[in-house]
N, C-alpha and C. Protein backbone atom coordinates (compact mmCIF):
# COMPACT_ATOMS: atom_id res chain seq x y z
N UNK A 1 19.67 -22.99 5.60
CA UNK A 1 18.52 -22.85 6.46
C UNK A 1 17.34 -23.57 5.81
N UNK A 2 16.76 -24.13 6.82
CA UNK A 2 15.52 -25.30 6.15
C UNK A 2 13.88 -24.53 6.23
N UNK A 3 13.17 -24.55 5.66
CA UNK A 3 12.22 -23.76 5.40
C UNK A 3 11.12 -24.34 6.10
N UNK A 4 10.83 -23.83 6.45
CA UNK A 4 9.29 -24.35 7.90
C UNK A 4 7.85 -24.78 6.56
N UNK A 5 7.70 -26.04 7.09
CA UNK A 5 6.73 -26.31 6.12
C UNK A 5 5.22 -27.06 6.82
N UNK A 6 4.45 -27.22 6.03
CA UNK A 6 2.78 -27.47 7.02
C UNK A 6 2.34 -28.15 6.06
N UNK A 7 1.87 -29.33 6.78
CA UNK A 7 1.15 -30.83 6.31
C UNK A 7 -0.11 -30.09 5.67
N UNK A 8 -0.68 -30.16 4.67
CA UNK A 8 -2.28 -29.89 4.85
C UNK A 8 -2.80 -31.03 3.89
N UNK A 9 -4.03 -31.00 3.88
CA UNK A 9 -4.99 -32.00 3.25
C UNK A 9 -5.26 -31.59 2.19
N UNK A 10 -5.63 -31.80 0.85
CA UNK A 10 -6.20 -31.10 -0.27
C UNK A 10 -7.22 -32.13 -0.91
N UNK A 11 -8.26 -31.79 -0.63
CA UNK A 11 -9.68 -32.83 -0.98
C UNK A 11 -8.99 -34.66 -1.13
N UNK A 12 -8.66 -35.30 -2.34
CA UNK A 12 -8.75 -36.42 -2.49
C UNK A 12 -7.63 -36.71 -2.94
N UNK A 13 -6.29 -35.20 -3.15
CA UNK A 13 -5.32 -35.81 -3.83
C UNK A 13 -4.41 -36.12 -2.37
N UNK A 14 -5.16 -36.40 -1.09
CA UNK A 14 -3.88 -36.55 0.02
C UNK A 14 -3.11 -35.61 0.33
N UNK A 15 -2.00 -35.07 1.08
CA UNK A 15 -1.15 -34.65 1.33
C UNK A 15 -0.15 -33.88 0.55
N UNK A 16 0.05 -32.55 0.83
CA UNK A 16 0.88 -31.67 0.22
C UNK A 16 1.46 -31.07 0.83
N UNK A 17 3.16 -30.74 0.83
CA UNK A 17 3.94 -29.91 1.84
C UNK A 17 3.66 -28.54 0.94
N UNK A 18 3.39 -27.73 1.97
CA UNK A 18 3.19 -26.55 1.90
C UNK A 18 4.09 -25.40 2.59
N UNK A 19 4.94 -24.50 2.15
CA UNK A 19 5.65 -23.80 2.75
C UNK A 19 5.04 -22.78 3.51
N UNK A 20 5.19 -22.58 5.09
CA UNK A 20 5.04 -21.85 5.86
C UNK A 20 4.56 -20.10 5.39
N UNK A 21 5.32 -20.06 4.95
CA UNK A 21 5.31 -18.92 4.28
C UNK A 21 3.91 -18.22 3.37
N UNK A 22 4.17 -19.45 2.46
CA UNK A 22 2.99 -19.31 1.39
C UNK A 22 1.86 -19.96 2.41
N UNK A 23 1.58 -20.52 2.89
CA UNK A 23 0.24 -20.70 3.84
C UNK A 23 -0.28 -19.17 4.64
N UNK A 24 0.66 -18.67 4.98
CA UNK A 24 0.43 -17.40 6.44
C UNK A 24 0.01 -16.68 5.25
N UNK A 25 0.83 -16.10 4.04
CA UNK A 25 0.32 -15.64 3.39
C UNK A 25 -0.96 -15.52 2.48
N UNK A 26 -1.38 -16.88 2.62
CA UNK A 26 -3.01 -17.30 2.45
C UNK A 26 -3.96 -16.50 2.91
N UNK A 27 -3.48 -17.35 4.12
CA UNK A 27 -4.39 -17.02 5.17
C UNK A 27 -4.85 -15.68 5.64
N UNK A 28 -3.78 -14.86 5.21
CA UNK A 28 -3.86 -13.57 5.74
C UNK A 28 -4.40 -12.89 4.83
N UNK A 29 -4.26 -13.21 3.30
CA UNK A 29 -4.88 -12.70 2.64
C UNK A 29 -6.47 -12.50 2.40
N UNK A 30 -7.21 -11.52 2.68
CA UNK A 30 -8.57 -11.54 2.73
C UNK A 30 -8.71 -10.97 1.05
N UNK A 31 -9.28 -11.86 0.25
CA UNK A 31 -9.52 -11.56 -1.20
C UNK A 31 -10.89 -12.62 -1.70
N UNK A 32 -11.75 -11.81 -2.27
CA UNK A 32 -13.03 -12.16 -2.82
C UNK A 32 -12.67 -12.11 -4.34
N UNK A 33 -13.28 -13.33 -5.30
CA UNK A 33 -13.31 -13.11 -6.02
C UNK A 33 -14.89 -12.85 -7.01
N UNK A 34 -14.45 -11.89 -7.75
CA UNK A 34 -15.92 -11.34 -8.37
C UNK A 34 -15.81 -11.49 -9.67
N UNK A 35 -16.61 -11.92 -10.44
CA UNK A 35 -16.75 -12.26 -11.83
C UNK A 35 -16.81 -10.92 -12.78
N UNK A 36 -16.14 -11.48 -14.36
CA UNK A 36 -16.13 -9.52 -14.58
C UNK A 36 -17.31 -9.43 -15.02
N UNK A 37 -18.48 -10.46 -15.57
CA UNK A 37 -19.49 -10.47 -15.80
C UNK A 37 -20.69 -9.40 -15.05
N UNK A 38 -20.29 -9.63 -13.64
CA UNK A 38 -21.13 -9.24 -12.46
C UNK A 38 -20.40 -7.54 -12.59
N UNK A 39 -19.50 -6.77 -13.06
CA UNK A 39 -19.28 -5.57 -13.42
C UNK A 39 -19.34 -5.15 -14.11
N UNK A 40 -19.76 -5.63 -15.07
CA UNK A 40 -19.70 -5.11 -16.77
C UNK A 40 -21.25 -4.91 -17.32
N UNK A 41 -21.87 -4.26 -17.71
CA UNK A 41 -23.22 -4.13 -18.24
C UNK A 41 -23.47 -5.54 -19.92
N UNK A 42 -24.30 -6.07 -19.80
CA UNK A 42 -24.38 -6.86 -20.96
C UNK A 42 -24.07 -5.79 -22.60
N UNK A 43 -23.39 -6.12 -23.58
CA UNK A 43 -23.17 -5.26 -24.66
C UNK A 43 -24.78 -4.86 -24.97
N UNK A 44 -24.79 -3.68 -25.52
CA UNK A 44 -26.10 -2.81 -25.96
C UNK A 44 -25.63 -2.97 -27.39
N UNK A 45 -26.79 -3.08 -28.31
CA UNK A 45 -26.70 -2.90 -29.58
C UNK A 45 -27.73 -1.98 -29.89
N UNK A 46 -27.48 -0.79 -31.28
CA UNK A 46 -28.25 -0.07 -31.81
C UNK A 46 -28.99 -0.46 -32.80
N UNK A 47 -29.89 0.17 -33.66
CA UNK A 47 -31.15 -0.36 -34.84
C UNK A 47 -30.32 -1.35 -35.96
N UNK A 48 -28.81 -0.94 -36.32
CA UNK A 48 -28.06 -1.45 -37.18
C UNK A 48 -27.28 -2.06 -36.65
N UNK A 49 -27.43 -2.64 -35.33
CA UNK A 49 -26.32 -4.29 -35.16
C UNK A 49 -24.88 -3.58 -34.62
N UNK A 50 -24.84 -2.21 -34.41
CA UNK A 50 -23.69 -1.82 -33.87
C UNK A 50 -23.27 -1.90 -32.90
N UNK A 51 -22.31 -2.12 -31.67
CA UNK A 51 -22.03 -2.07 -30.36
C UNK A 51 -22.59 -0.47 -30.01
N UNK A 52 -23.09 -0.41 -29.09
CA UNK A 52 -22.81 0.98 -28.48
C UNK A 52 -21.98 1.31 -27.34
N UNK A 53 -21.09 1.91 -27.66
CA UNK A 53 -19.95 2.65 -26.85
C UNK A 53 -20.38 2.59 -25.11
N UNK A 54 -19.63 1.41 -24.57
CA UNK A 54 -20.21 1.96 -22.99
C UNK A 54 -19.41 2.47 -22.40
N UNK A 55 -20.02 3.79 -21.35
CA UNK A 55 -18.81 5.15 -20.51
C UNK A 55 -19.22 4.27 -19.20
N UNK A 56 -18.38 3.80 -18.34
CA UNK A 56 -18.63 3.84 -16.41
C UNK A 56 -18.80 5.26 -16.30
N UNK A 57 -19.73 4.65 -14.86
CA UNK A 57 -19.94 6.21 -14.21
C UNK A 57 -18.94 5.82 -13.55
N UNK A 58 -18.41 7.22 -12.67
CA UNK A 58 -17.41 7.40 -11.73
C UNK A 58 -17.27 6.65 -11.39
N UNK A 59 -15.88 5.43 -10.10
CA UNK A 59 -16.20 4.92 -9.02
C UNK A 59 -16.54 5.83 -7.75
N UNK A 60 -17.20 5.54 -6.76
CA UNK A 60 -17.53 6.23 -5.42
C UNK A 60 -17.33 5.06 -4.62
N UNK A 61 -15.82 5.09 -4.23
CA UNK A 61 -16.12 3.88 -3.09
C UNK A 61 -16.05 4.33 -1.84
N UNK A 62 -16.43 3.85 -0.99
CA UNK A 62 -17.22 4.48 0.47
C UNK A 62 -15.30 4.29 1.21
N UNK A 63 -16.05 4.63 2.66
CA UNK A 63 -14.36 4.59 3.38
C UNK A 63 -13.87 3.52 3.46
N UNK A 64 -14.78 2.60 3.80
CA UNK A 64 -14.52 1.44 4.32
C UNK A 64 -13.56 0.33 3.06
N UNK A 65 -14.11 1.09 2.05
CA UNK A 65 -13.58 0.31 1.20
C UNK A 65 -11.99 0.66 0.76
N UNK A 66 -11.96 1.56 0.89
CA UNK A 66 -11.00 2.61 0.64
C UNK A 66 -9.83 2.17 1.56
N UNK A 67 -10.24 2.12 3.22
CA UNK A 67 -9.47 1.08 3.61
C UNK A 67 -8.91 -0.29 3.71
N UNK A 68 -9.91 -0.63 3.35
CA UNK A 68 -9.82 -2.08 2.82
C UNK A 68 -8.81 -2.49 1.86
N UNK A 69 -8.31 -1.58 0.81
CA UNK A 69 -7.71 -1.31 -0.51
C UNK A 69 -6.89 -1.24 -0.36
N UNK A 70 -6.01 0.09 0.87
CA UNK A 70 -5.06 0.42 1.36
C UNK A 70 -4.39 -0.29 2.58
N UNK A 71 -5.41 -0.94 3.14
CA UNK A 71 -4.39 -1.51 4.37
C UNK A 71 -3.40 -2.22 4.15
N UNK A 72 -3.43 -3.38 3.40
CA UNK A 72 -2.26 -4.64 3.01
C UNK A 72 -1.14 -3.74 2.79
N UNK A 73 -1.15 -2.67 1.81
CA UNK A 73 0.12 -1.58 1.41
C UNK A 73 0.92 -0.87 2.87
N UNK A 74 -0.22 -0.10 3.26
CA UNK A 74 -0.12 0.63 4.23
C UNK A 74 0.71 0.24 5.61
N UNK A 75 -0.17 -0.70 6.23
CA UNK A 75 0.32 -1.33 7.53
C UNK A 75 1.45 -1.81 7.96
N UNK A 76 1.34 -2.83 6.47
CA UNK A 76 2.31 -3.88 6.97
C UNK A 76 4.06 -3.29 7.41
N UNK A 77 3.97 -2.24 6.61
CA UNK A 77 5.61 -1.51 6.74
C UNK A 77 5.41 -0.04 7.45
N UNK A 78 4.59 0.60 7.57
CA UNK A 78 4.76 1.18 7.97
C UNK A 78 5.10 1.89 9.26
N UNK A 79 5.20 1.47 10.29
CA UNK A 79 5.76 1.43 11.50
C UNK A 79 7.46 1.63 11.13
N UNK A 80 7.68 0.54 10.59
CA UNK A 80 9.20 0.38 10.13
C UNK A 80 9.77 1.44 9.04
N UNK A 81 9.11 2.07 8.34
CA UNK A 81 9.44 2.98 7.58
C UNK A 81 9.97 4.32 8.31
N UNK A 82 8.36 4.75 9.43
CA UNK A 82 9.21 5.44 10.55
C UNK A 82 9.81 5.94 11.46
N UNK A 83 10.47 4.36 12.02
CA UNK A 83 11.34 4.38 12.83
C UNK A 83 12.62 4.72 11.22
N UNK A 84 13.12 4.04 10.02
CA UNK A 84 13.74 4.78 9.37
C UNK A 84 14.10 5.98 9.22
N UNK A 85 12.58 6.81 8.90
CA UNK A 85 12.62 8.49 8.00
C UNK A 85 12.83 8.64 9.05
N UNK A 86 12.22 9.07 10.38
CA UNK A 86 12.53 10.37 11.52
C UNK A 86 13.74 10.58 11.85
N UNK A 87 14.26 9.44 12.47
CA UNK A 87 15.75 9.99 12.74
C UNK A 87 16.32 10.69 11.93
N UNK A 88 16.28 10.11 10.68
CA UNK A 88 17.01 10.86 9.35
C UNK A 88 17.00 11.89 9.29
N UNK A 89 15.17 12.45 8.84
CA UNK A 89 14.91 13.39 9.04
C UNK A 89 15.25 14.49 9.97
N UNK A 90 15.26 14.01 11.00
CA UNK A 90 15.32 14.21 12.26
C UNK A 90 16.91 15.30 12.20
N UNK A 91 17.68 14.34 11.87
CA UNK A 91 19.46 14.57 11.88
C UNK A 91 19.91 15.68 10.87
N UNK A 92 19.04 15.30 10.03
CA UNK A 92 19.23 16.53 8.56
C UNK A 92 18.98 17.79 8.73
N UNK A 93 17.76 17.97 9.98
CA UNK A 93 17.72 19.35 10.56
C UNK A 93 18.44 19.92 11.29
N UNK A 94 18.56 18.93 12.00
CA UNK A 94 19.72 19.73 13.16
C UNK A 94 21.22 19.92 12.26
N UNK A 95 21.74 18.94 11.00
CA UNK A 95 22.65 19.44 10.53
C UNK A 95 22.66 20.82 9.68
N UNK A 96 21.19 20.77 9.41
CA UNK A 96 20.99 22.10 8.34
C UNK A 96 20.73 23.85 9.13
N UNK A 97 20.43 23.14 10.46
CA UNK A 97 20.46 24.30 11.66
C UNK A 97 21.30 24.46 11.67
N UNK A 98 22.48 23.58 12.58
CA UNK A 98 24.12 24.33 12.99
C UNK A 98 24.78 24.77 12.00
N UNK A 99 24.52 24.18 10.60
CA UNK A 99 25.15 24.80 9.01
C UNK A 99 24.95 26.26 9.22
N UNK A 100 23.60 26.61 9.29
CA UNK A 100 23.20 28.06 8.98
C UNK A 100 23.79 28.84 10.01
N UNK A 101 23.78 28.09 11.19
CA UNK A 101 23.72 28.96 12.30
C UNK A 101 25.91 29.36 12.55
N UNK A 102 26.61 28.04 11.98
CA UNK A 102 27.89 28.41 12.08
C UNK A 102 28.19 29.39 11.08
N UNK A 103 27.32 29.51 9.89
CA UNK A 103 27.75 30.54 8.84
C UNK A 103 27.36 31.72 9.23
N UNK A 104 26.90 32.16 10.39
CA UNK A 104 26.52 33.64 11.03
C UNK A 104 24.92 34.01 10.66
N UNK A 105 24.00 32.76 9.96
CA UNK A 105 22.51 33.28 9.58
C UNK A 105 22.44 34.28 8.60
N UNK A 106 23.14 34.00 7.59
CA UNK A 106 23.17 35.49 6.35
C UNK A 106 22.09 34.46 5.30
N UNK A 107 21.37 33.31 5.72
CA UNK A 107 20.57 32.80 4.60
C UNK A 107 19.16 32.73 4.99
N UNK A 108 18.72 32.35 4.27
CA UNK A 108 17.07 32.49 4.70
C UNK A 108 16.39 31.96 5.99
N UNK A 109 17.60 31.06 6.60
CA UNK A 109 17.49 30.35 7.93
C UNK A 109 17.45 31.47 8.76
N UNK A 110 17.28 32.69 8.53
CA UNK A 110 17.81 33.94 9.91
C UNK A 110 16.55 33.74 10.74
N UNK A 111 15.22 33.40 10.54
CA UNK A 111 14.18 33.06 10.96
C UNK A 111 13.89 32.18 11.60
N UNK A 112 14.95 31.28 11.60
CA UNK A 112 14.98 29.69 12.96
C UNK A 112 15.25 30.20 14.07
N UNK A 113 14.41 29.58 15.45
CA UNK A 113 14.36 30.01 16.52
C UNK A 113 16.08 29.33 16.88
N UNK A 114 16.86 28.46 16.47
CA UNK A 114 17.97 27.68 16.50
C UNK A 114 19.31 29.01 16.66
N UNK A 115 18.72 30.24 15.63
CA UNK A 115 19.72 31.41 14.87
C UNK A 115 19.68 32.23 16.27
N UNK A 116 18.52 32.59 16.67
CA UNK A 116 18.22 33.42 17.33
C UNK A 116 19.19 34.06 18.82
N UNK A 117 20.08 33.20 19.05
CA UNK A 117 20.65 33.17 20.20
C UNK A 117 21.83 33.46 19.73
């Protein structure tokens, strides 16, 4: 199978095949980059030339960010995860119902509305 590939331009060196793949994945990727400079406090020194020990305060990141963080993880599979678990899930109960319920309900299952009849 031949791999889908995209012409692009790159400033002055001309032409580069680029795989389909790794492009969408570019593109889709929304990522900023931030200098560690711009997070880090400049080093503090004391009367004798020592570093002083720097603590971060907490992070507090708001929701938005929070989603922001989690979506790429989150989204992309999850739909597909469950259509997976439920059925499963799903099947494991009803096998763990008729279990209890063919053994006459002498287990802690006597409490399923499944027993009751």
């Amino acid at each position: 199978m031949r791999a889908c590939s995209l012409a692009v331009t790159v400033g002055s060196a001309g032409i580069q095949q680029v795989r389909f793949g790794d492009f969408q994945r570019e593109v889709v990727l929304r990522q900023r980059t931030i200098s560690y400079n711009e997070l880090t406090p400049r080093p503090v020194t004391d009367a004798d030339g020592q570093a002083v020990p720097y603590k971060p305060g907490r992070l507090k990141p708001q929701r938005a960010e929070i989603v922001r963080l989690l979506a790429p993880y989150v989204s992309v599979r999850f739909w597909t995860q469950v259509r997976a678990v439920v059925p499963l899930a799903a099947y494991l109960t009803l096998f763990q119902l008729s279990w209890c319920c063919a053994r006459g309900c002498r287990t802690n299952w006597s409490s399923s509305p499944a027993c009751w009849g």
